[in-house]
PDB file of N, CA and C in Angstrom:
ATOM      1  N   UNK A   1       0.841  -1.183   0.000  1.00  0.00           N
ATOM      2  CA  UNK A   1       0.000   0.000   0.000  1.00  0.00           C
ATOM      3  C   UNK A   1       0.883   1.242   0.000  1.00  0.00           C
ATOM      4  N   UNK A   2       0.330   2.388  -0.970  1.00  0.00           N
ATOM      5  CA  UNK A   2       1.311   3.635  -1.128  1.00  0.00           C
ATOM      6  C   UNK A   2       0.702   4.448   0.575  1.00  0.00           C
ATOM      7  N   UNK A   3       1.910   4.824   0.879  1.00  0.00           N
ATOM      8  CA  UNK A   3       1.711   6.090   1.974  1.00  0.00           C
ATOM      9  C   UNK A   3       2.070   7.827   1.686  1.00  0.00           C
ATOM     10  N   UNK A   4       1.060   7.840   1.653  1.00  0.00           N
ATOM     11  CA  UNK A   4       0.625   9.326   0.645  1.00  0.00           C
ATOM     12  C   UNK A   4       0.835  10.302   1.800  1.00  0.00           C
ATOM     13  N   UNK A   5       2.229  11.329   1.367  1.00  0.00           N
ATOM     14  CA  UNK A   5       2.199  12.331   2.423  1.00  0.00           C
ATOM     15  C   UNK A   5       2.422  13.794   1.674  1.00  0.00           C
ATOM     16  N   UNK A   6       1.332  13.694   0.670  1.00  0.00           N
ATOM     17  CA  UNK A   6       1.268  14.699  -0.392  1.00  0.00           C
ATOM     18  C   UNK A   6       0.664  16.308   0.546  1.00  0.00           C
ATOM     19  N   UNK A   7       0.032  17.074   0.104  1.00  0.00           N
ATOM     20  CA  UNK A   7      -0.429  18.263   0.590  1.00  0.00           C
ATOM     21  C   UNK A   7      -1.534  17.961   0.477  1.00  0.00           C
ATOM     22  N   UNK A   8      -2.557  16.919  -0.237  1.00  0.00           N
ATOM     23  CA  UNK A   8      -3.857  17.036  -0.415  1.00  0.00           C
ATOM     24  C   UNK A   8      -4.725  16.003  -0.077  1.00  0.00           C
ATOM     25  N   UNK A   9      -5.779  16.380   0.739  1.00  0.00           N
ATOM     26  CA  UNK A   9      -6.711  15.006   1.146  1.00  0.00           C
ATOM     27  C   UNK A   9      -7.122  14.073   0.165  1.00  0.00           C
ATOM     28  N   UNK A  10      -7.042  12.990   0.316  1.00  0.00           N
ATOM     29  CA  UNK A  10      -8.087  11.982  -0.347  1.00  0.00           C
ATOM     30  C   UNK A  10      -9.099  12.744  -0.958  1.00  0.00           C
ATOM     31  N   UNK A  11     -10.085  13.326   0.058  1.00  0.00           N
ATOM     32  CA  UNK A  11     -11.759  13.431  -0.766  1.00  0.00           C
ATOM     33  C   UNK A  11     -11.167  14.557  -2.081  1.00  0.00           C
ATOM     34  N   UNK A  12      -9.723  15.401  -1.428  1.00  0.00           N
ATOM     35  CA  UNK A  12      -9.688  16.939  -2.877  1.00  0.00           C
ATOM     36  C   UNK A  12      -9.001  16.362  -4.119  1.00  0.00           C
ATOM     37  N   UNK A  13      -8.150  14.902  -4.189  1.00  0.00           N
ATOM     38  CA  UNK A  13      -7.993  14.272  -4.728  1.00  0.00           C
ATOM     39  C   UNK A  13      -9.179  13.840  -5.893  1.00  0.00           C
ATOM     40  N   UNK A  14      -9.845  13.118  -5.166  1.00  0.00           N
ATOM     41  CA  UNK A  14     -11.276  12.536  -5.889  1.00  0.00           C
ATOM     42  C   UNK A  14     -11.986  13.161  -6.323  1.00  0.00           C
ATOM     43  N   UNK A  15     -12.187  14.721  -5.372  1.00  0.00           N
ATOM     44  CA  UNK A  15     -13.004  15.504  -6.043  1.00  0.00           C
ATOM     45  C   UNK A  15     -12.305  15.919  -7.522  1.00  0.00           C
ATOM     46  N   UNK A  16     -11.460  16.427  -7.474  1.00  0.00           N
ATOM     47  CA  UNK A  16     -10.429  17.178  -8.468  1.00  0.00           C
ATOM     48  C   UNK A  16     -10.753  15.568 -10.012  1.00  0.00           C
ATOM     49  N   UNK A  17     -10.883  14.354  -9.475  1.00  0.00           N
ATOM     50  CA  UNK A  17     -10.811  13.353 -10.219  1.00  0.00           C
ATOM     51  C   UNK A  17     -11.878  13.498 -11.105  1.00  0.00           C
ATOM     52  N   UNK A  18     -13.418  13.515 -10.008  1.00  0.00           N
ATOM     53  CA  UNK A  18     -14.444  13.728 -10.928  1.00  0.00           C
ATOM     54  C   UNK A  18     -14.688  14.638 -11.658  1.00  0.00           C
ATOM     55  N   UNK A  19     -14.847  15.890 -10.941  1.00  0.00           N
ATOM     56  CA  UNK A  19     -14.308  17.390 -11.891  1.00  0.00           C
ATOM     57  C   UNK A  19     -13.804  17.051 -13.161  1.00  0.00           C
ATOM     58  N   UNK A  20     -12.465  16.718 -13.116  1.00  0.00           N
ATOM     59  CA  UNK A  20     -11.800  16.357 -14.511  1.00  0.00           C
ATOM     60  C   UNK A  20     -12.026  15.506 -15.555  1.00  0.00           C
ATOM     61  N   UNK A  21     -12.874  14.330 -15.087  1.00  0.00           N
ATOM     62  CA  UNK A  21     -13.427  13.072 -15.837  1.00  0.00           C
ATOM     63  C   UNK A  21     -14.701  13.866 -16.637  1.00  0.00           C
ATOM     64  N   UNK A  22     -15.064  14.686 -16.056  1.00  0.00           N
ATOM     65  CA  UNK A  22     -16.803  15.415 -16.423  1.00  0.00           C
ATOM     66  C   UNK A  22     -16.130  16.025 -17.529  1.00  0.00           C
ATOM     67  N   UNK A  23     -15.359  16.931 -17.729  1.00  0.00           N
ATOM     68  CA  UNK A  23     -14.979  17.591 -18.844  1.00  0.00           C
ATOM     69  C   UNK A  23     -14.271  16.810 -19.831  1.00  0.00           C
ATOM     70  N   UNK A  24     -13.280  15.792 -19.612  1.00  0.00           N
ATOM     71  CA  UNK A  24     -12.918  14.963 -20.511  1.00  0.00           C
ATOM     72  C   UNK A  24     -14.393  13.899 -20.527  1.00  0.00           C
ATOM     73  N   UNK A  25     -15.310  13.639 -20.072  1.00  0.00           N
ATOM     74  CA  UNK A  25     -15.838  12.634 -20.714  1.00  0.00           C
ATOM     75  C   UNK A  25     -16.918  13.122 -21.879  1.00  0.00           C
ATOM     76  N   UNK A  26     -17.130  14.545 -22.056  1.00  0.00           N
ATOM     77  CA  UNK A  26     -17.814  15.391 -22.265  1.00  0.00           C
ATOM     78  C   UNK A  26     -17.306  15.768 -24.022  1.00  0.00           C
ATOM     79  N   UNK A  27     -15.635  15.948 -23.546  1.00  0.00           N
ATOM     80  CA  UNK A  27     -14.771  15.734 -24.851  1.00  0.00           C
ATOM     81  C   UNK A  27     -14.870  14.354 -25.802  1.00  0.00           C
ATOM     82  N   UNK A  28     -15.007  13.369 -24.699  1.00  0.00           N
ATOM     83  CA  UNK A  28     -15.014  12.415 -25.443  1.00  0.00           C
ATOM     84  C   UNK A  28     -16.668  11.773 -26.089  1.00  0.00           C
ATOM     85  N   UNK A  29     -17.469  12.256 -25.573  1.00  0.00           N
ATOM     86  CA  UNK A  29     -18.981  12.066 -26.250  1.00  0.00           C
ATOM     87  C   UNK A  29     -19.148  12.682 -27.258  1.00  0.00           C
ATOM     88  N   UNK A  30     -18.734  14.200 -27.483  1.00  0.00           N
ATOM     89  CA  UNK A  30     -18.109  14.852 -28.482  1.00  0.00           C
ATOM     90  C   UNK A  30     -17.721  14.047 -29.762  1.00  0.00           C
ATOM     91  N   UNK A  31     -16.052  13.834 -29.368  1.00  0.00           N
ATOM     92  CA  UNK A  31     -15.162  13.102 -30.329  1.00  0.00           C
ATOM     93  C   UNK A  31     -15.931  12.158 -30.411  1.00  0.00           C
ATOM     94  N   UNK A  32     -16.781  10.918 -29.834  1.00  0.00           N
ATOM     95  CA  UNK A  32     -17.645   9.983 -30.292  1.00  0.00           C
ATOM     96  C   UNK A  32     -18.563  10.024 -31.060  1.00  0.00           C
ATOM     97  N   UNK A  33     -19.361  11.399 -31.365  1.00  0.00           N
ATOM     98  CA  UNK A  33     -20.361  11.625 -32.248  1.00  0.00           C
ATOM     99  C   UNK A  33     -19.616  11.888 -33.747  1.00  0.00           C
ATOM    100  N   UNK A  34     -18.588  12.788 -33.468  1.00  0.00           N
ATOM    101  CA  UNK A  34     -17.665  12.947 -34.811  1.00  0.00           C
ATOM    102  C   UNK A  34     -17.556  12.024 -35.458  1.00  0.00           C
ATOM    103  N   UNK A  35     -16.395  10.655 -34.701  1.00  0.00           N
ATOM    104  CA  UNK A  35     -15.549   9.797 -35.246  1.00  0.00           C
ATOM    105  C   UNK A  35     -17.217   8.901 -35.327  1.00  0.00           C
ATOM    106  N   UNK A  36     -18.326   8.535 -35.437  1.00  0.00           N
ATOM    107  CA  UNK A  36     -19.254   7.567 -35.553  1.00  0.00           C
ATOM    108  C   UNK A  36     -20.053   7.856 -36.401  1.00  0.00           C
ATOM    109  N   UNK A  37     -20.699   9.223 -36.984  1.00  0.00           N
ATOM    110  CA  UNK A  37     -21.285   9.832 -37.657  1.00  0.00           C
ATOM    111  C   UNK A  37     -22.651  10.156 -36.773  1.00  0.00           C
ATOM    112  N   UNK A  38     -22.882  10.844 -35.627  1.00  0.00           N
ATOM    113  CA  UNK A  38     -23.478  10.863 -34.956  1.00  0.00           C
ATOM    114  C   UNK A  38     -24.045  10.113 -34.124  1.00  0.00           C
ATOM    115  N   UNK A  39     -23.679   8.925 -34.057  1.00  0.00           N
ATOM    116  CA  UNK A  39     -24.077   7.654 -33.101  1.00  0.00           C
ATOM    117  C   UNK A  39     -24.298   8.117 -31.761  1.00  0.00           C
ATOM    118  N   UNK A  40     -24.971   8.563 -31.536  1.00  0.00           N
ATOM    119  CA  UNK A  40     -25.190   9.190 -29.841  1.00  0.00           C
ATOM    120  C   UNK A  40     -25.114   7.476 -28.983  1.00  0.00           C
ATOM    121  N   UNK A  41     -25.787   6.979 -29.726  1.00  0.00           N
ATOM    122  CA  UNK A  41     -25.455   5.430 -28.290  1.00  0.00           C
ATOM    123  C   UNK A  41     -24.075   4.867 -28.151  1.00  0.00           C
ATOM    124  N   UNK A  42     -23.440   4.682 -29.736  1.00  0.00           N
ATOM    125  CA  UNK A  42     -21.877   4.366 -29.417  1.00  0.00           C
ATOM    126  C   UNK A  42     -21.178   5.226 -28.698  1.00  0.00           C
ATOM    127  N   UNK A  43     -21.533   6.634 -28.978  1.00  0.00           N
ATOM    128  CA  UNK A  43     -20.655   7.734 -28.415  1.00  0.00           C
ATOM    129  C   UNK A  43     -20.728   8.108 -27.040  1.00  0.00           C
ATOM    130  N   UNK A  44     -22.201   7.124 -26.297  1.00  0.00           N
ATOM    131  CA  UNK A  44     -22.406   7.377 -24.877  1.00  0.00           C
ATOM    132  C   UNK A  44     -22.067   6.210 -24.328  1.00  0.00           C
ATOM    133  N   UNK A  45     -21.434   5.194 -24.836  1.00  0.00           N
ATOM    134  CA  UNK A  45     -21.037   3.749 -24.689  1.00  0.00           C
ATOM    135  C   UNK A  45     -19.636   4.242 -24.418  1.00  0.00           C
ATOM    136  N   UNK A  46     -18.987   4.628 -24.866  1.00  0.00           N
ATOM    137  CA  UNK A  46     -17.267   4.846 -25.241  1.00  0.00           C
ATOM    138  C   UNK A  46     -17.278   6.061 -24.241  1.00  0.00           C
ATOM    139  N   UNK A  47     -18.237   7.057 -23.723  1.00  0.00           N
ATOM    140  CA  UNK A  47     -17.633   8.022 -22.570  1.00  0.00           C
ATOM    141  C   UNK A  47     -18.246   7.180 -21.616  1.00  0.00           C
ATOM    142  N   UNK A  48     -19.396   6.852 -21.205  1.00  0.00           N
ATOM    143  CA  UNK A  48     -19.805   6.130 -19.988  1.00  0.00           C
ATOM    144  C   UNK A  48     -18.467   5.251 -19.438  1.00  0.00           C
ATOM    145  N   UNK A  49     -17.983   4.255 -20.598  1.00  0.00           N
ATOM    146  CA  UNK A  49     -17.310   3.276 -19.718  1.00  0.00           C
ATOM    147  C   UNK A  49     -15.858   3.986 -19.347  1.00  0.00           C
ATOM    148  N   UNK A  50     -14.919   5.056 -20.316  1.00  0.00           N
ATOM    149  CA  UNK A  50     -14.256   5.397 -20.045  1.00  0.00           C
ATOM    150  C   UNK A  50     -13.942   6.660 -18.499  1.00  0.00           C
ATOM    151  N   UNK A  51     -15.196   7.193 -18.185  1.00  0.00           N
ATOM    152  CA  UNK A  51     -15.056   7.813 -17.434  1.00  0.00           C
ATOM    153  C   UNK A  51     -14.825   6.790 -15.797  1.00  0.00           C
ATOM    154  N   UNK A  52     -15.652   5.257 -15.586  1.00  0.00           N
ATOM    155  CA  UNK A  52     -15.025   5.073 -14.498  1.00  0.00           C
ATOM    156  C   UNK A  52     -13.553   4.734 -14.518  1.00  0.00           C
ATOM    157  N   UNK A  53     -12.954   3.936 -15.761  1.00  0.00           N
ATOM    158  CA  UNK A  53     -11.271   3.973 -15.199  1.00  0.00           C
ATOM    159  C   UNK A  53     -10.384   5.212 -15.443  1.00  0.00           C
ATOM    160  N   UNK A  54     -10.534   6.036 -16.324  1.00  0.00           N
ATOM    161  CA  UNK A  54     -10.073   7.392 -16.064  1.00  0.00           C
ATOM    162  C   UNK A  54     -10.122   7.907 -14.773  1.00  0.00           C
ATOM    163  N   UNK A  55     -11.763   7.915 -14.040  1.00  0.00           N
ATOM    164  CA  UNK A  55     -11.472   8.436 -12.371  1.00  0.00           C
ATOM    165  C   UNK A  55     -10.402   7.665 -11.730  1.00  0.00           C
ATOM    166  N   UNK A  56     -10.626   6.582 -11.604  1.00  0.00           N
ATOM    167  CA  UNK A  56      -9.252   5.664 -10.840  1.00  0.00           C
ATOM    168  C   UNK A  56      -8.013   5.885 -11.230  1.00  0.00           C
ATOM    169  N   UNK A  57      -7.714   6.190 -12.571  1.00  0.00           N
ATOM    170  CA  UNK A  57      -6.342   6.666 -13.236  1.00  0.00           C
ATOM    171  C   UNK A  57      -6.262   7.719 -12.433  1.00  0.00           C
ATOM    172  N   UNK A  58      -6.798   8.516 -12.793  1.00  0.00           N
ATOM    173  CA  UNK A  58      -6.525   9.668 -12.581  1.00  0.00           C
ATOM    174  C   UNK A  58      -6.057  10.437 -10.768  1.00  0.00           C
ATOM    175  N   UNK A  59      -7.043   9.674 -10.051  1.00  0.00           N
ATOM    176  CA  UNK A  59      -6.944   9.701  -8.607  1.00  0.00           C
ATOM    177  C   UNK A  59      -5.493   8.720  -8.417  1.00  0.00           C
ATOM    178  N   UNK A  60      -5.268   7.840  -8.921  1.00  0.00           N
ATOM    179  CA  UNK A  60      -3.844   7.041  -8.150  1.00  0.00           C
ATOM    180  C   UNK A  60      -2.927   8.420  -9.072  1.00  0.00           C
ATOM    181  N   UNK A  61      -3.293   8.426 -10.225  1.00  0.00           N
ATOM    182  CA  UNK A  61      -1.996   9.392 -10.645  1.00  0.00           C
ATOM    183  C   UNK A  61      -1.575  10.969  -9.704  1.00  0.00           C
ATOM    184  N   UNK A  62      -2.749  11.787  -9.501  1.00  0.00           N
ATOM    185  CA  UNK A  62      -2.718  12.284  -8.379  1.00  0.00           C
ATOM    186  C   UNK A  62      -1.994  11.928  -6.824  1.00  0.00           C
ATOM    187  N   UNK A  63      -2.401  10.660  -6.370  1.00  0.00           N
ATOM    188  CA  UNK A  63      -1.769  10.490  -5.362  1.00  0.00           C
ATOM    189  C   UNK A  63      -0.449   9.937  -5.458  1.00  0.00           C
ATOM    190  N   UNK A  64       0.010   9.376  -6.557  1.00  0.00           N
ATOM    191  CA  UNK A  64       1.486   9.202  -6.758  1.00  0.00           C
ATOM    192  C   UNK A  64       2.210  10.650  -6.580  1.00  0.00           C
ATOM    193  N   UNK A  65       1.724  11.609  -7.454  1.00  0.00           N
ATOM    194  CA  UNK A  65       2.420  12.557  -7.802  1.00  0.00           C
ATOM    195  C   UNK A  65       2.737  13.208  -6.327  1.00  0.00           C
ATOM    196  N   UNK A  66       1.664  13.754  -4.662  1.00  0.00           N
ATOM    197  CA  UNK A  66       1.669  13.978  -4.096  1.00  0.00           C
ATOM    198  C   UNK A  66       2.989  13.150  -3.210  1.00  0.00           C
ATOM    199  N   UNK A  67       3.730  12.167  -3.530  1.00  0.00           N
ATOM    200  CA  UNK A  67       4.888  11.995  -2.987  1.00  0.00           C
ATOM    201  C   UNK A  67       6.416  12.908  -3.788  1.00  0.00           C
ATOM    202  N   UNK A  68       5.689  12.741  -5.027  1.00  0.00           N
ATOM    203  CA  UNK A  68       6.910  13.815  -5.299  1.00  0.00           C
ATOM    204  C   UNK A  68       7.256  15.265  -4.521  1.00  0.00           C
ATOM    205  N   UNK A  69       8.169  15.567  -4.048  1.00  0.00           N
ATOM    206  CA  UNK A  69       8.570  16.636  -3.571  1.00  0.00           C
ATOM    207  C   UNK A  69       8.377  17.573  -4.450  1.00  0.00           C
ATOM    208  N   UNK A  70       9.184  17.628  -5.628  1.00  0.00           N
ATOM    209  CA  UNK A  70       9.698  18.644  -6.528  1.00  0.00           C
ATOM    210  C   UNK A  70       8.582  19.395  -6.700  1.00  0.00           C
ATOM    211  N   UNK A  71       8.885  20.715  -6.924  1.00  0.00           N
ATOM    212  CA  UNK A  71       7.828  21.902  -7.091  1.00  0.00           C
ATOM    213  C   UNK A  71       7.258  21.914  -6.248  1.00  0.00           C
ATOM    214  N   UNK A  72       6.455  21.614  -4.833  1.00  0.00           N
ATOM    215  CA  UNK A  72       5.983  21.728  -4.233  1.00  0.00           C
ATOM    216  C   UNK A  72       6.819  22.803  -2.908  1.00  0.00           C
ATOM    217  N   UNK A  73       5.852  24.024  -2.633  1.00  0.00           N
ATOM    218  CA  UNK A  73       6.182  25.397  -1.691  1.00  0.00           C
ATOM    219  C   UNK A  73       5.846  24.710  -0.516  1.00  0.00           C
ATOM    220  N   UNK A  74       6.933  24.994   0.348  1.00  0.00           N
ATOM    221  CA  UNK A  74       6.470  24.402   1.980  1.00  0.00           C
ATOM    222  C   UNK A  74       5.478  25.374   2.159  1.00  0.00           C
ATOM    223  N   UNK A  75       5.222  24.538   3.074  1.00  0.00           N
ATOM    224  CA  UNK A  75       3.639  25.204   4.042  1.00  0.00           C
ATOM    225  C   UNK A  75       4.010  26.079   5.070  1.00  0.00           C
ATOM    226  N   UNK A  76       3.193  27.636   4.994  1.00  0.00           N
ATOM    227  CA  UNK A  76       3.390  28.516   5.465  1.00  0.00           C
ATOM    228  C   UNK A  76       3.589  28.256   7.472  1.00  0.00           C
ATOM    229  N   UNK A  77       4.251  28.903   7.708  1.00  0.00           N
ATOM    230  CA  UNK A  77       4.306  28.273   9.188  1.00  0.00           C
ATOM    231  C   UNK A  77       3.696  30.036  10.322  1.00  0.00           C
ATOM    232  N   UNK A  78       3.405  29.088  10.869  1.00  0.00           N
ATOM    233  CA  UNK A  78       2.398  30.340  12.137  1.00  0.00           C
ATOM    234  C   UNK A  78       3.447  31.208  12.451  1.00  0.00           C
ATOM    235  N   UNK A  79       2.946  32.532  12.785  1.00  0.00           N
ATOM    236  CA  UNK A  79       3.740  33.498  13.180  1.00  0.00           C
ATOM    237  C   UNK A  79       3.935  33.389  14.986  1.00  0.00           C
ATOM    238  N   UNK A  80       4.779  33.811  15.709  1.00  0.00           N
ATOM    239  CA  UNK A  80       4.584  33.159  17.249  1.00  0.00           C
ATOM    240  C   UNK A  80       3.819  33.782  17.786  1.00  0.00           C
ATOM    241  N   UNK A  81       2.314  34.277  17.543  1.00  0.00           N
ATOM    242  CA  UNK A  81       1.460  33.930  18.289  1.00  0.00           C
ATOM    243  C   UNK A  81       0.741  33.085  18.010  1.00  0.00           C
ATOM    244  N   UNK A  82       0.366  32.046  16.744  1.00  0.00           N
ATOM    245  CA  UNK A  82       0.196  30.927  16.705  1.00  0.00           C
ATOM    246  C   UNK A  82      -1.503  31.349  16.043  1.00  0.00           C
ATOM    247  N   UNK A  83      -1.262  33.038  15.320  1.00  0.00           N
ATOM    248  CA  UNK A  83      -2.378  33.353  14.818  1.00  0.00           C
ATOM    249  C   UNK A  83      -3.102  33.385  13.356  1.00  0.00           C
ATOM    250  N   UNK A  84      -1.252  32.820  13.048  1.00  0.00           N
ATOM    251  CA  UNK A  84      -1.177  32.898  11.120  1.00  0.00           C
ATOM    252  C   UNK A  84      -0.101  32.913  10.559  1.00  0.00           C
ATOM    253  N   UNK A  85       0.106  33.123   9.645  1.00  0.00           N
ATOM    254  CA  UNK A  85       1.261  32.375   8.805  1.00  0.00           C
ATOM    255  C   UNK A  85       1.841  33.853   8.967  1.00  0.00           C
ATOM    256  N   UNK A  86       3.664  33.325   8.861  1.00  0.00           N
ATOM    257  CA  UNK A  86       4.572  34.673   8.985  1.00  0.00           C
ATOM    258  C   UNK A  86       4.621  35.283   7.615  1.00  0.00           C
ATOM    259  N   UNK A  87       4.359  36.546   7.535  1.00  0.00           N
ATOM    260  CA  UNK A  87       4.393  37.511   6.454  1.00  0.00           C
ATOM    261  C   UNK A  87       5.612  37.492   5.435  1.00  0.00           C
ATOM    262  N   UNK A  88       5.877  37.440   4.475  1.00  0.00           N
ATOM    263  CA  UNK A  88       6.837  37.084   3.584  1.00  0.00           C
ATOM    264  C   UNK A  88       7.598  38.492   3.167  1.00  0.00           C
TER     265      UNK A  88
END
């Protein structure tokens, strides 16, 4: 099992997953009507099924990435009264 000590929860993960699947699956009902000659059932066949493993792609790819360090700004640290982050 991966131990994820990224900056971002699980649920903003998933959320961010579905979010993104909605607009690509949206692209791809699209591109399905194109490439079929309007087939609205093939073209809702080919986004329906692709949108559940895209979410799962997409959420492990997310949480992989959250072990990478690189590019990631440390987290602002409290000022000593413990009221907010120190002013830059």
């Amino acid at each position: 099992m991966f131990v994820f000590r990224g900056l971002e929860s699980h649920p903003r993960s998933f959320l961010k997953a579905v979010s993104w699947r909605t607009v690509g699956s949206i692209d791809t009902f699209v591109l399905g009507m194109l490439f079929t000659s309007g087939n609205a059932r093939i073209a809702g066949s080919i986004a329906g099924t692709e949108v559940v493993t895209k979410i799962l792609l997409f959420y492990f790819h997310e949480r992989a990435w959250s072990l990478v360090r690189w590019g990631h700004r440390p987290a602002a640290e409290p000022d000593q009264s413990g009221e907010g982050p120190v002013a830059a």
